[in-house]
C-alpha atoms as a PDB file:
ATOM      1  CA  UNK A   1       4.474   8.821 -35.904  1.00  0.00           C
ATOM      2  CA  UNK A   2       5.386  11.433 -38.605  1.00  0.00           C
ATOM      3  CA  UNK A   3       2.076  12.763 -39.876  1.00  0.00           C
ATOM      4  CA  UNK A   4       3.418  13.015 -42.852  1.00  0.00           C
ATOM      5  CA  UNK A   5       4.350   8.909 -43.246  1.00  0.00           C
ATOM      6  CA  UNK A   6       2.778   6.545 -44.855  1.00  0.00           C
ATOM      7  CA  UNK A   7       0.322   4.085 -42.644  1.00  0.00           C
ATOM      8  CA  UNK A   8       1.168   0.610 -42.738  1.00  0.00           C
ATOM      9  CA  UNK A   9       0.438  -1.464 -45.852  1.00  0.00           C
ATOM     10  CA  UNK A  10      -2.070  -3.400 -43.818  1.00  0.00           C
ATOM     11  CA  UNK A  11      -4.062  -0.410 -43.087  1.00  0.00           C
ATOM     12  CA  UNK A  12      -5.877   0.452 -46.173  1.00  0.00           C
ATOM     13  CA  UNK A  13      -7.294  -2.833 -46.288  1.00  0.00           C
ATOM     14  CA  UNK A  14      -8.649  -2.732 -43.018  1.00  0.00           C
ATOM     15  CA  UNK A  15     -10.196   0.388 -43.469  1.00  0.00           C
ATOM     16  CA  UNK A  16     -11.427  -0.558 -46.843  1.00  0.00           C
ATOM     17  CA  UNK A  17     -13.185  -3.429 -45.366  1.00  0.00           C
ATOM     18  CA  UNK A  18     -14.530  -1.390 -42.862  1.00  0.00           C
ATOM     19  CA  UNK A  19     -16.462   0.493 -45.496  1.00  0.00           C
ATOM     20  CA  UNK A  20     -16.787  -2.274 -46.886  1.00  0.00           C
ATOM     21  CA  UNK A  21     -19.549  -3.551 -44.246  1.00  0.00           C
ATOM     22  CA  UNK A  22     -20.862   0.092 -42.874  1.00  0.00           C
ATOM     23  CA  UNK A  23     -22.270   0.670 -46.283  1.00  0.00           C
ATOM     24  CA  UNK A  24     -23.552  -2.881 -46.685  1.00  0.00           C
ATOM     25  CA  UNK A  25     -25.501  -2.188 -44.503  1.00  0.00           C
ATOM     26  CA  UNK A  26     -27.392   0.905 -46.061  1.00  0.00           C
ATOM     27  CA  UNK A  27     -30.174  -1.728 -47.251  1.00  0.00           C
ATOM     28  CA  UNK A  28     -30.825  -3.017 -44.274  1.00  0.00           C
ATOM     29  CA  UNK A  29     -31.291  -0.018 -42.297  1.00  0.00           C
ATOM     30  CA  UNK A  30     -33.228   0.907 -45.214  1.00  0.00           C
ATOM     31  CA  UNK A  31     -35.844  -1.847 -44.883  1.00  0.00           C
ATOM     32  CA  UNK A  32     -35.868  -1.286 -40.897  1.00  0.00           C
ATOM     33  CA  UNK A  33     -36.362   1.954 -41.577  1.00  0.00           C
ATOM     34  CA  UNK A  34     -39.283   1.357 -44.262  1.00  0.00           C
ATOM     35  CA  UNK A  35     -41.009  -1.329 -41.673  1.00  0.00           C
ATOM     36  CA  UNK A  36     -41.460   1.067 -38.872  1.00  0.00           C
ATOM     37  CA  UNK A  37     -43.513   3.587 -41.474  1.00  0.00           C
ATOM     38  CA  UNK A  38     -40.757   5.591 -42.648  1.00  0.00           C
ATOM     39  CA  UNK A  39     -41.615   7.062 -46.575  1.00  0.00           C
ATOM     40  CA  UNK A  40     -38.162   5.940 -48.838  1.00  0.00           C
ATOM     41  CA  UNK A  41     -37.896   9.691 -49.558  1.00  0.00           C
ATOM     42  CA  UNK A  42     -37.903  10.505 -45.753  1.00  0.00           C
ATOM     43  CA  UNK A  43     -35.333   7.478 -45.395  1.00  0.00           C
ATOM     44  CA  UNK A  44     -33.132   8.863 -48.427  1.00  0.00           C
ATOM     45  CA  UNK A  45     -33.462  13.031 -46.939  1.00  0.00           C
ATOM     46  CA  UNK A  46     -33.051  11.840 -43.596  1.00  0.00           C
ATOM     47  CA  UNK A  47     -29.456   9.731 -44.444  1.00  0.00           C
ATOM     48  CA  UNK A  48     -28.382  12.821 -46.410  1.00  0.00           C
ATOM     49  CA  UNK A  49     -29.595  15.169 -44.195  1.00  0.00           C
ATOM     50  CA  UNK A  50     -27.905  14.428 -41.259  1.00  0.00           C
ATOM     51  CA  UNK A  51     -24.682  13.380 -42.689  1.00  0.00           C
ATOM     52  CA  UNK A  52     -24.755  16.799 -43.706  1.00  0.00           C
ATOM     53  CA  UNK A  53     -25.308  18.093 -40.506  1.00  0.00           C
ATOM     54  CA  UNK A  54     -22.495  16.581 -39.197  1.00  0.00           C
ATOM     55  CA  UNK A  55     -19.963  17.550 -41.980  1.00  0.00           C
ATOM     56  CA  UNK A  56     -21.201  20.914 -41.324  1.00  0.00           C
ATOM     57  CA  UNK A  57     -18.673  22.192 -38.859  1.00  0.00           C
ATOM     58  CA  UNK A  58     -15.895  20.143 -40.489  1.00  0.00           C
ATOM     59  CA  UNK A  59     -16.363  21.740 -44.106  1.00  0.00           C
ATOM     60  CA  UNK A  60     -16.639  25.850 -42.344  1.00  0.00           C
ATOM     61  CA  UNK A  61     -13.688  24.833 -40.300  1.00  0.00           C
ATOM     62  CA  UNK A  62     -11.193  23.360 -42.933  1.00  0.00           C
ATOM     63  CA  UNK A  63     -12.840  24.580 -45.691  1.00  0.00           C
ATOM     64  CA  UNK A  64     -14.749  27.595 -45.132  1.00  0.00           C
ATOM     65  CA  UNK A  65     -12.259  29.986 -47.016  1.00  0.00           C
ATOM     66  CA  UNK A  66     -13.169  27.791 -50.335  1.00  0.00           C
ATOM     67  CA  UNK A  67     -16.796  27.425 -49.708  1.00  0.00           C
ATOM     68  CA  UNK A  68     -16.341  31.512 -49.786  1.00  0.00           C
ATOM     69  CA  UNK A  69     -14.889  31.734 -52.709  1.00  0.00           C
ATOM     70  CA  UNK A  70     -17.218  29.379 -54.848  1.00  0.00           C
ATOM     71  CA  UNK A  71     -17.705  30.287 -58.180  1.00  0.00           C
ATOM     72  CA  UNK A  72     -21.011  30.209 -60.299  1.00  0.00           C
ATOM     73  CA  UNK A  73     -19.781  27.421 -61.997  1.00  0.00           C
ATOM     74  CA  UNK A  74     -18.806  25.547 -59.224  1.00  0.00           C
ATOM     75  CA  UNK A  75     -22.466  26.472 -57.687  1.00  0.00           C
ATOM     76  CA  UNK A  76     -24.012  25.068 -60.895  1.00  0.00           C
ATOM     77  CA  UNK A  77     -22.448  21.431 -60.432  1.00  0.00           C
ATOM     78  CA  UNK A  78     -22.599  21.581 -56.920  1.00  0.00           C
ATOM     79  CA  UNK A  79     -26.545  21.947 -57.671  1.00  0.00           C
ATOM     80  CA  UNK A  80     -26.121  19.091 -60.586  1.00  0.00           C
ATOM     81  CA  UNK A  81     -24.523  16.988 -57.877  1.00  0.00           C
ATOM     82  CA  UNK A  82     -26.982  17.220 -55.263  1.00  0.00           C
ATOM     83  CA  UNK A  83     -29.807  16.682 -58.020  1.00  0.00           C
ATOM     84  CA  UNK A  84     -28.280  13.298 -58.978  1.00  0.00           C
ATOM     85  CA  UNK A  85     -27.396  12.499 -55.747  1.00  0.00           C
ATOM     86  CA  UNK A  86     -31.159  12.936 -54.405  1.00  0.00           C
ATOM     87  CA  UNK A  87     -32.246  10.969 -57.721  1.00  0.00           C
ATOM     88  CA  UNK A  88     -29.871   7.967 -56.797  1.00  0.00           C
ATOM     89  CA  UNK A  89     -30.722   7.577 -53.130  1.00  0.00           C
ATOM     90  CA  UNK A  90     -34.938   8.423 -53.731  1.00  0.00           C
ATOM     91  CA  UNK A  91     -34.808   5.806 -56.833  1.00  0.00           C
ATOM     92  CA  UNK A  92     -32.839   3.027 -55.211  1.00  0.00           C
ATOM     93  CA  UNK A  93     -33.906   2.783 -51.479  1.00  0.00           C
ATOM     94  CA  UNK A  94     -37.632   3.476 -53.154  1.00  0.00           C
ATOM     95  CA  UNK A  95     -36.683   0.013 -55.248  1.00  0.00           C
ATOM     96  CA  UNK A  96     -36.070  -1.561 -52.097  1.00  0.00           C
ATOM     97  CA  UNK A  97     -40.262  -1.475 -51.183  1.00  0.00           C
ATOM     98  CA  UNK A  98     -40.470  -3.425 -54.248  1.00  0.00           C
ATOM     99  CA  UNK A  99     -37.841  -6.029 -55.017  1.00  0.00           C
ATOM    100  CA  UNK A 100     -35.312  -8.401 -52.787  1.00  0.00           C
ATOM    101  CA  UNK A 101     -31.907  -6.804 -51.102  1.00  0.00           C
ATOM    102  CA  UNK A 102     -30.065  -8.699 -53.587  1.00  0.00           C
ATOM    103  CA  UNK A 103     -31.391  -7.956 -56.983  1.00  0.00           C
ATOM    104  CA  UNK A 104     -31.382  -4.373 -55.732  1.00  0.00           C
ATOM    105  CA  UNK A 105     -27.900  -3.880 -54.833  1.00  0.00           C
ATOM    106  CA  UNK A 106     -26.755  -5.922 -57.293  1.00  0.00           C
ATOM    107  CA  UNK A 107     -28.214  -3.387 -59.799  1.00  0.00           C
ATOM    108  CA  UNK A 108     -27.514  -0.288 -57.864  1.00  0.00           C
ATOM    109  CA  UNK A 109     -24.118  -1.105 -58.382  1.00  0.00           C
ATOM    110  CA  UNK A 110     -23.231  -1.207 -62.120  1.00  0.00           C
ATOM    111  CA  UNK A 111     -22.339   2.512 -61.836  1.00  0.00           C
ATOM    112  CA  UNK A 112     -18.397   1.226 -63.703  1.00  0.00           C
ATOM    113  CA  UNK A 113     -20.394   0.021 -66.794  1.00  0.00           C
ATOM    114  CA  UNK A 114     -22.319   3.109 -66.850  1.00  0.00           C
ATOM    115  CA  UNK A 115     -19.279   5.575 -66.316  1.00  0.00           C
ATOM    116  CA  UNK A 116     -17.476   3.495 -68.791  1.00  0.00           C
ATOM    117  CA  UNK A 117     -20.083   4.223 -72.065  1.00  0.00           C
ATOM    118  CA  UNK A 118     -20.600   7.497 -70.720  1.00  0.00           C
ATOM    119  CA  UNK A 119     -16.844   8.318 -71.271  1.00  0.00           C
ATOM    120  CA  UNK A 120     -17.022   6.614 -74.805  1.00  0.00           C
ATOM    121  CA  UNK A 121     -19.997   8.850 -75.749  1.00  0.00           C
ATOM    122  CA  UNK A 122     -19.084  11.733 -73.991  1.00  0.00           C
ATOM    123  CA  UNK A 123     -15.040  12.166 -74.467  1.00  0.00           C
ATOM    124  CA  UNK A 124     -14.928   9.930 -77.100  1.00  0.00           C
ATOM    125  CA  UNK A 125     -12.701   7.533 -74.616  1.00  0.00           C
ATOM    126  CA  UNK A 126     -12.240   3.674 -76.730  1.00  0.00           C
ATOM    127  CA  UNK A 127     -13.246   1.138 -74.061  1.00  0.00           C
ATOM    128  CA  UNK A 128     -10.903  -1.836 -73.605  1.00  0.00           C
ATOM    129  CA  UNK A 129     -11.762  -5.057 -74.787  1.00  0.00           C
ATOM    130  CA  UNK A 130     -12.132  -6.225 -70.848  1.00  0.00           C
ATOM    131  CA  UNK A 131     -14.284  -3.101 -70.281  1.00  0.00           C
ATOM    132  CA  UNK A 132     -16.348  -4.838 -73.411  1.00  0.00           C
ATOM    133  CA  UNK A 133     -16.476  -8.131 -72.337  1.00  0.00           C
ATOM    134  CA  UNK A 134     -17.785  -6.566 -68.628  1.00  0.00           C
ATOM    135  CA  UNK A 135     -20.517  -4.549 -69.817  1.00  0.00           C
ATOM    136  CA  UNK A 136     -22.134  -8.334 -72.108  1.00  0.00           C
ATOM    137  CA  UNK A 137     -21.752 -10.171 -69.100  1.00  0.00           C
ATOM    138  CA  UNK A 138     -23.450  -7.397 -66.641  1.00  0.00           C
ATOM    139  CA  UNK A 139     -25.945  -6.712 -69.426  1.00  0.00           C
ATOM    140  CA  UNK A 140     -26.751 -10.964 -69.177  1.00  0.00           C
ATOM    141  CA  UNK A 141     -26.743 -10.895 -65.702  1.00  0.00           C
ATOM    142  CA  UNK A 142     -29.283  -8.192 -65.829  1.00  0.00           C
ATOM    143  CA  UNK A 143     -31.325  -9.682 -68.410  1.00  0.00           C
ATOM    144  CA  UNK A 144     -31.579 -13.030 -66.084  1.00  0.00           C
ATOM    145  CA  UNK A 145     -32.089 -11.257 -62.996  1.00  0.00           C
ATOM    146  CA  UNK A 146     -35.078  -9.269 -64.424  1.00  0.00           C
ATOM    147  CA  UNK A 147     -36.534 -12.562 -66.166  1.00  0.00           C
ATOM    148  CA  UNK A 148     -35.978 -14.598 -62.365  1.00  0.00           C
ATOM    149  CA  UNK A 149     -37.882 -11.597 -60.960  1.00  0.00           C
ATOM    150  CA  UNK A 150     -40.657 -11.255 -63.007  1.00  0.00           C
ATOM    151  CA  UNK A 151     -41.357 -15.078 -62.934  1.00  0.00           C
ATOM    152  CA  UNK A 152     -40.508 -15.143 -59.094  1.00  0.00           C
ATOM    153  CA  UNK A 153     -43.894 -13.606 -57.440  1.00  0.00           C
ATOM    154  CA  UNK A 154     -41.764 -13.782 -53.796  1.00  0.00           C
ATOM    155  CA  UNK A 155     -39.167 -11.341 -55.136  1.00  0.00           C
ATOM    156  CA  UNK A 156     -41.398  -8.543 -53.332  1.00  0.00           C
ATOM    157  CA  UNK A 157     -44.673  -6.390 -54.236  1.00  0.00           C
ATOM    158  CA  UNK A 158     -43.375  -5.278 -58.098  1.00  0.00           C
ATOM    159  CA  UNK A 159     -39.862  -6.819 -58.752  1.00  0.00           C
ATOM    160  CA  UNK A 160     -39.533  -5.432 -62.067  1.00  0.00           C
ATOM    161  CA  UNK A 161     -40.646  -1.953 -61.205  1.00  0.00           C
ATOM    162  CA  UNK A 162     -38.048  -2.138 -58.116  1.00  0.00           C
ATOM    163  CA  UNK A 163     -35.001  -3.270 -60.425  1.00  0.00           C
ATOM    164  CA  UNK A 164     -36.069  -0.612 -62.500  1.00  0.00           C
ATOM    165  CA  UNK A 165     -35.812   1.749 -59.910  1.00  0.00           C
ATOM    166  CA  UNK A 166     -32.234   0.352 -58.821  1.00  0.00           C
ATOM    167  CA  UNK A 167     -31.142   0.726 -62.260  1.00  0.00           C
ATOM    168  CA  UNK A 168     -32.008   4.331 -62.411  1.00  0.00           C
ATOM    169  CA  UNK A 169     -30.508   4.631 -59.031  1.00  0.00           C
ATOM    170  CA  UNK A 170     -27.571   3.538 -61.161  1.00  0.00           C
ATOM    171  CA  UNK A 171     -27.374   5.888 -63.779  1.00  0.00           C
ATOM    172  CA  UNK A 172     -28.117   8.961 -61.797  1.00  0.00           C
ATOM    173  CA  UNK A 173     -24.956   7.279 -58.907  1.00  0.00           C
ATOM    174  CA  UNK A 174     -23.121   7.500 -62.385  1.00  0.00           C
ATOM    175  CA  UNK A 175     -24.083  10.856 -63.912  1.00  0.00           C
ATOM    176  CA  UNK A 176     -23.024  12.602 -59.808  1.00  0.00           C
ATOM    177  CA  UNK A 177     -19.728  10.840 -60.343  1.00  0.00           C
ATOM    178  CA  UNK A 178     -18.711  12.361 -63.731  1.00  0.00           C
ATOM    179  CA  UNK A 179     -20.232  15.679 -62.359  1.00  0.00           C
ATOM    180  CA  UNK A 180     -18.392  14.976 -58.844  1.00  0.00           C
ATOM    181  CA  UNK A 181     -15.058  14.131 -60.272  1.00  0.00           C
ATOM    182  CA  UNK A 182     -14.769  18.329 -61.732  1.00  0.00           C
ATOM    183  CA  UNK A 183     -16.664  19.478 -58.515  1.00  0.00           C
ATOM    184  CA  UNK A 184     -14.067  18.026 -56.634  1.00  0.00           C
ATOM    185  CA  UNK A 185     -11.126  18.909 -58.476  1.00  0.00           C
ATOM    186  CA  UNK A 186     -11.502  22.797 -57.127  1.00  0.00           C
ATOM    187  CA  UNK A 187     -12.698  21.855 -54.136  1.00  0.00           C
ATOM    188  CA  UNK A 188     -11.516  20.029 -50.570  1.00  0.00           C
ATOM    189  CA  UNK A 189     -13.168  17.452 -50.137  1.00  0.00           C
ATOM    190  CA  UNK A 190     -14.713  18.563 -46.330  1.00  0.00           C
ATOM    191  CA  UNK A 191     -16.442  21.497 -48.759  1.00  0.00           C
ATOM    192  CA  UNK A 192     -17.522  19.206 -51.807  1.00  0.00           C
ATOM    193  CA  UNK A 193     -18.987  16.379 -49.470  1.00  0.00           C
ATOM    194  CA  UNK A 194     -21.402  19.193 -47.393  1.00  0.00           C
ATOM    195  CA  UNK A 195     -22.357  20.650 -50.945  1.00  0.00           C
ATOM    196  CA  UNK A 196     -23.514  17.465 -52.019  1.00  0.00           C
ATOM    197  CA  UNK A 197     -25.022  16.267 -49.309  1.00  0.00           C
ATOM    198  CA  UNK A 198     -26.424  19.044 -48.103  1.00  0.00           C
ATOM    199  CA  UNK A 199     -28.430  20.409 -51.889  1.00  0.00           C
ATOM    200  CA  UNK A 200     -29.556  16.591 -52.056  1.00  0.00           C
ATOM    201  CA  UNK A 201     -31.278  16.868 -48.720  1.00  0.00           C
ATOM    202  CA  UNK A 202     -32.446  20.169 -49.248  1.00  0.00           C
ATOM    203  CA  UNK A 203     -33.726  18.906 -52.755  1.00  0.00           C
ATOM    204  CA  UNK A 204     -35.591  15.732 -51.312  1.00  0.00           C
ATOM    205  CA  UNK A 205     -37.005  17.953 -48.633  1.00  0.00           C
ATOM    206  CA  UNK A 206     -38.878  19.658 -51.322  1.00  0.00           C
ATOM    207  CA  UNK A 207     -39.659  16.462 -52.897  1.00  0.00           C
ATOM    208  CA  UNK A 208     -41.224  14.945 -49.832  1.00  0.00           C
ATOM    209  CA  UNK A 209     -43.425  17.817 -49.522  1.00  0.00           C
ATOM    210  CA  UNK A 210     -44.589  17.823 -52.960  1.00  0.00           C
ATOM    211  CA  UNK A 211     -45.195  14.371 -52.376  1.00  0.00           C
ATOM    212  CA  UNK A 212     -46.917  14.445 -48.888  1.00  0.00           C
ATOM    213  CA  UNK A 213     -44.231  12.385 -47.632  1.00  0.00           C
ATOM    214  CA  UNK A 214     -44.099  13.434 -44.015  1.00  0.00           C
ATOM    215  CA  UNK A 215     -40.634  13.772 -42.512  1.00  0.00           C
ATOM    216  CA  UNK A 216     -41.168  13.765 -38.682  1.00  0.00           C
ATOM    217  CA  UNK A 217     -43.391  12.128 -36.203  1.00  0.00           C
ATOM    218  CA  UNK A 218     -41.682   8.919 -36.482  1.00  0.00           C
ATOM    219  CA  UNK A 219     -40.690   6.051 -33.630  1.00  0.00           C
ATOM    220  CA  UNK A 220     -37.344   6.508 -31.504  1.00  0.00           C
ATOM    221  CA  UNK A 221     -36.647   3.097 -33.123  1.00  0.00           C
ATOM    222  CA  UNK A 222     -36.900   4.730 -36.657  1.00  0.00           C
ATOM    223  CA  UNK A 223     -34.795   7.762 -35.739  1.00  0.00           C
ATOM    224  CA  UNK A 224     -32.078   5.366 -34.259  1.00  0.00           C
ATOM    225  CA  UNK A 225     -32.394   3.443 -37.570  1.00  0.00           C
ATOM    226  CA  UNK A 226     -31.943   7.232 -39.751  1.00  0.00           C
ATOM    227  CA  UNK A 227     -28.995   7.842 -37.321  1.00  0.00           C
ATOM    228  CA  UNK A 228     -27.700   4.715 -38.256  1.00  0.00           C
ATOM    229  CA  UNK A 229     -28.027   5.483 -41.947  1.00  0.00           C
ATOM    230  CA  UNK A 230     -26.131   8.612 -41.844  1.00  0.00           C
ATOM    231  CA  UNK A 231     -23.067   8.186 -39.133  1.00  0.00           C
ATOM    232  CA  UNK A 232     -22.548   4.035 -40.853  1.00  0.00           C
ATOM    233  CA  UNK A 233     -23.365   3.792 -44.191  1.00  0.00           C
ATOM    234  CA  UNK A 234     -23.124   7.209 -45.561  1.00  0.00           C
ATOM    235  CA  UNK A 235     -20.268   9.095 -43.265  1.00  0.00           C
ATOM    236  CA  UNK A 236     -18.262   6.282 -42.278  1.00  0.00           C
ATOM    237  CA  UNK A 237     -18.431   3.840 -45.468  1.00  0.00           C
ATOM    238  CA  UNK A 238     -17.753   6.623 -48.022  1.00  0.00           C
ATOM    239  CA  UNK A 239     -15.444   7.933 -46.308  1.00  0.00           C
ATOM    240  CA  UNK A 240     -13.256   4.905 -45.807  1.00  0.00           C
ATOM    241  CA  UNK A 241     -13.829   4.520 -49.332  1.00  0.00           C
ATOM    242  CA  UNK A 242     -12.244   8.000 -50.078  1.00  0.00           C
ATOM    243  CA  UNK A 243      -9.454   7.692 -47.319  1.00  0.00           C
ATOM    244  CA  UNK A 244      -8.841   4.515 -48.982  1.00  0.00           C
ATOM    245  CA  UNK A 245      -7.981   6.086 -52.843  1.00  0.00           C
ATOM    246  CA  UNK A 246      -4.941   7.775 -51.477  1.00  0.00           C
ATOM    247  CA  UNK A 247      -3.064   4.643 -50.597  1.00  0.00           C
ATOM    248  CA  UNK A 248      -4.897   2.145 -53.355  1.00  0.00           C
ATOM    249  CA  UNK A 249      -5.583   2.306 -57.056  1.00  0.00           C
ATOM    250  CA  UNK A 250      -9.277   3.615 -57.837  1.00  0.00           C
ATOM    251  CA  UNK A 251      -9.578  -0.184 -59.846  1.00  0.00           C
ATOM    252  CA  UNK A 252      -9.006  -1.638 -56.562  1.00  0.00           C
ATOM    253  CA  UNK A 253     -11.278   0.153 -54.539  1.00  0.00           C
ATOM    254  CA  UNK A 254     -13.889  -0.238 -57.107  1.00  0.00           C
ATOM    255  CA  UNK A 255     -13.454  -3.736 -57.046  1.00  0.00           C
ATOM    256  CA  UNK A 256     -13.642  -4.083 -53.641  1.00  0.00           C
ATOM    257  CA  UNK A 257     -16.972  -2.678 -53.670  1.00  0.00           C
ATOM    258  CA  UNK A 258     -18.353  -5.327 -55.927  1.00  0.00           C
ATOM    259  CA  UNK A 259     -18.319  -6.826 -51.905  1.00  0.00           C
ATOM    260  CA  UNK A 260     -21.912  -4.682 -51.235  1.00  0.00           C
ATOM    261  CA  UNK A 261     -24.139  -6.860 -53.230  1.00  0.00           C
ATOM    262  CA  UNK A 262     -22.969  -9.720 -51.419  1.00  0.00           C
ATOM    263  CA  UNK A 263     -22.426  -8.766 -48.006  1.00  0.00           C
ATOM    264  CA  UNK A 264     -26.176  -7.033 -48.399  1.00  0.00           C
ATOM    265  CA  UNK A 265     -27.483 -10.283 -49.733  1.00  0.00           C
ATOM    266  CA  UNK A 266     -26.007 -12.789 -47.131  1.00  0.00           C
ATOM    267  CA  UNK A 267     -27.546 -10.109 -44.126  1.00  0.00           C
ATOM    268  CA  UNK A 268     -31.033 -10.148 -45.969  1.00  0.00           C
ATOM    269  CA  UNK A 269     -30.583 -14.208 -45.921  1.00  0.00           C
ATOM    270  CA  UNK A 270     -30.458 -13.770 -42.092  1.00  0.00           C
ATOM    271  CA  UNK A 271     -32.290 -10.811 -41.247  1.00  0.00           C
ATOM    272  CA  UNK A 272     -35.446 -11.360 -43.815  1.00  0.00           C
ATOM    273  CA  UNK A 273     -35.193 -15.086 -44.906  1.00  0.00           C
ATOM    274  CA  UNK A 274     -34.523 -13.883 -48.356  1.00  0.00           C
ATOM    275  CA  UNK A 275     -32.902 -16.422 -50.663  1.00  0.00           C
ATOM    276  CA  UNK A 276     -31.807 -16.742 -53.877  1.00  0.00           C
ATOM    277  CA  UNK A 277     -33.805 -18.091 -57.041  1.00  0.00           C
ATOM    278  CA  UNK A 278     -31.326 -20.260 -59.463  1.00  0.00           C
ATOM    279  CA  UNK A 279     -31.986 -17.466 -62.533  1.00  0.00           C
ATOM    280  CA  UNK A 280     -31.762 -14.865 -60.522  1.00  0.00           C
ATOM    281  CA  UNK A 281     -28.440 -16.504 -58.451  1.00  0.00           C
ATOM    282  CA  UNK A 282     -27.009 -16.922 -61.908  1.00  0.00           C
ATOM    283  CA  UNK A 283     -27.550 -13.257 -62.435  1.00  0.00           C
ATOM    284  CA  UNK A 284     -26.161 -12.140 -59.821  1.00  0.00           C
ATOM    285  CA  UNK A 285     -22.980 -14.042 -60.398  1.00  0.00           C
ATOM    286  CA  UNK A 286     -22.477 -12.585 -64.244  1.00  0.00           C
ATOM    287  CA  UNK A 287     -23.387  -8.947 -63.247  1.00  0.00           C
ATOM    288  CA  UNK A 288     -20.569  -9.367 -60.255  1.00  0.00           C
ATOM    289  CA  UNK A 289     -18.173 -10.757 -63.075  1.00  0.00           C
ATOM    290  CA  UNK A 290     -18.888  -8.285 -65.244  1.00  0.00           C
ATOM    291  CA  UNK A 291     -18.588  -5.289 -62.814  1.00  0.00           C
ATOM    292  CA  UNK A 292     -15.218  -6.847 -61.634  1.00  0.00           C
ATOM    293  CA  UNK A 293     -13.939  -7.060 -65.374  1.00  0.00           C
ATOM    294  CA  UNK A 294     -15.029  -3.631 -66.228  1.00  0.00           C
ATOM    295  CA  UNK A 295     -12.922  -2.281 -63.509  1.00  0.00           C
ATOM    296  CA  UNK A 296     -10.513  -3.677 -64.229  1.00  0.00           C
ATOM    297  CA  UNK A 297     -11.042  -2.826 -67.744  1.00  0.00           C
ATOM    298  CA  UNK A 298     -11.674   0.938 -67.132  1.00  0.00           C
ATOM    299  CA  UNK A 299      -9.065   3.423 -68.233  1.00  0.00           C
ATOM    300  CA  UNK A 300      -7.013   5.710 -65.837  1.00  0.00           C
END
């Protein structure tokens, strides 16, 4: 085949599903992870870490002549990238310790409503009336699945103070986006995927220490669980998702990932025994609706 042809119109969707279910199951490998004594910001350093690690020799290969010529300014946001990248994974897989799979992806997730005031704030961009109508409904959903939580003493140890945590996961997903989308646009992507990655890592490295987190001397089965991490969730989901935006609109991908919170929900169901409340069911359902509008909803 021409390698310069289009795939076949099936493909996209297979990959896309693909991703789909690798990072899916970034929760669950999370909780594994957390159960055989793993800190959350060893699991979070450790996913980035070695993701980076194997990116490495891609990025110096393909892209090694624009990692060379990186400007300050593209240092700067590369820095602001990895900072909000090392936020969002430390805050949300820290949220996990605390609340159920579900209310925590579900949360983790709202990144379009978020992106969607920030470019109304920001650049002064007029948000649709479907873009409206997806941030009330989210903003319900949010407001029932905190009140299920918080009445709900099975939810885990703190269930408010973990959806709090997967909300700022949220916002600081959101803020590496809007800083990601100019990163990337001087950058291949090989070089802006090891830059992230890799000042995240480096950045939760020094947070672990400061913390007294301790980042070796784990099981083999918690290394095979961190490997996991890495090559499924954070390599191979992401980038299916990215492979994916070439041959799809961004609205589509972006709904397609409204699939996380529930593929992550139905494997806790069956891996953990954890169920839903009705509140916190009913939730779930509005923030999903809401998410799927504001894509929808969100300007090109």
């Amino acid at each position: 085949m021409d390698r310069g042809a289009p795939p076949p119109r099936w493909m996209p969707f297979v990959v896309l599903g693909i991703g789909l279910m690798a990072v899916s199951f970034g929760a669950i490998f999370a909780r594994f992870a957390q159960a055989e004594g793993v800190p959350s910001l060893a699991v979070a350093c450790w996913r980035l870490g070695l993701a980076a690690l194997v990116v490495t020799p891609i990025a110096l290969w393909q892209s090694g002549h624009a990692l060379a010529r990186l400007n300050r300014r593209q240092g700067l946001l590369a820095l602001a990238a990895g900072f909000f990248l090392a936020l969002h994974f430390g805050t949300w897989i820290t949220s996990l310790e605390y609340t159920s799979v579900a209310s925590s992806t579900a949360l983790v997730t709202t990144n379009p409503l978020w992106i969607g005031l920030a470019s109304f704030v920001l650049f002064r961009e007029r948000p649709s009336r479907m873009m409206l109508g997806g941030i009330a409904l989210s903003f319900g959903g949010s407001l029932l699945i905190f009140w299920s939580d918080s009445q709900n003493a099975g939810a885990g140890a703190n269930p408010m103070l973990g959806n709090l945590l997967a909300l700022v996961g949220s916002w600081c997903f959101s803020a590496y986006l809007l800083i990601g989308r100019r990163l990337r646009a001087g950058l291949p992507l090989p070089a802006y995927v090891w830059l992230a990655y890799g000042v995240a890592a480096l950045l939760l490295v020094v947070a672990s220490g400061s913390s007294g987190s301790p980042l070796s001397g784990f099981s083999v089965t918690a290394w095979a669980v961190l490997a996991g991490m890495a090559l499924g969730p954070q390599l191979l989901g992401h980038t299916a998702y990215n492979w994916s935006l070439r041959h799809v609109s961004a609205t589509f991908v972006a709904v397609v990932t409204l699939g996380e919170p529930v593929a992550s929900a139905a494997m806790a169901f069956i891996v953990f025994g954890e169920g839903f409340a009705p509140l916190q069911f009913g939730g779930f359902a509005l923030l999903l609706a809401g998410i799927y509008l504001a894509a929808r909803g969100e300007k090109s």
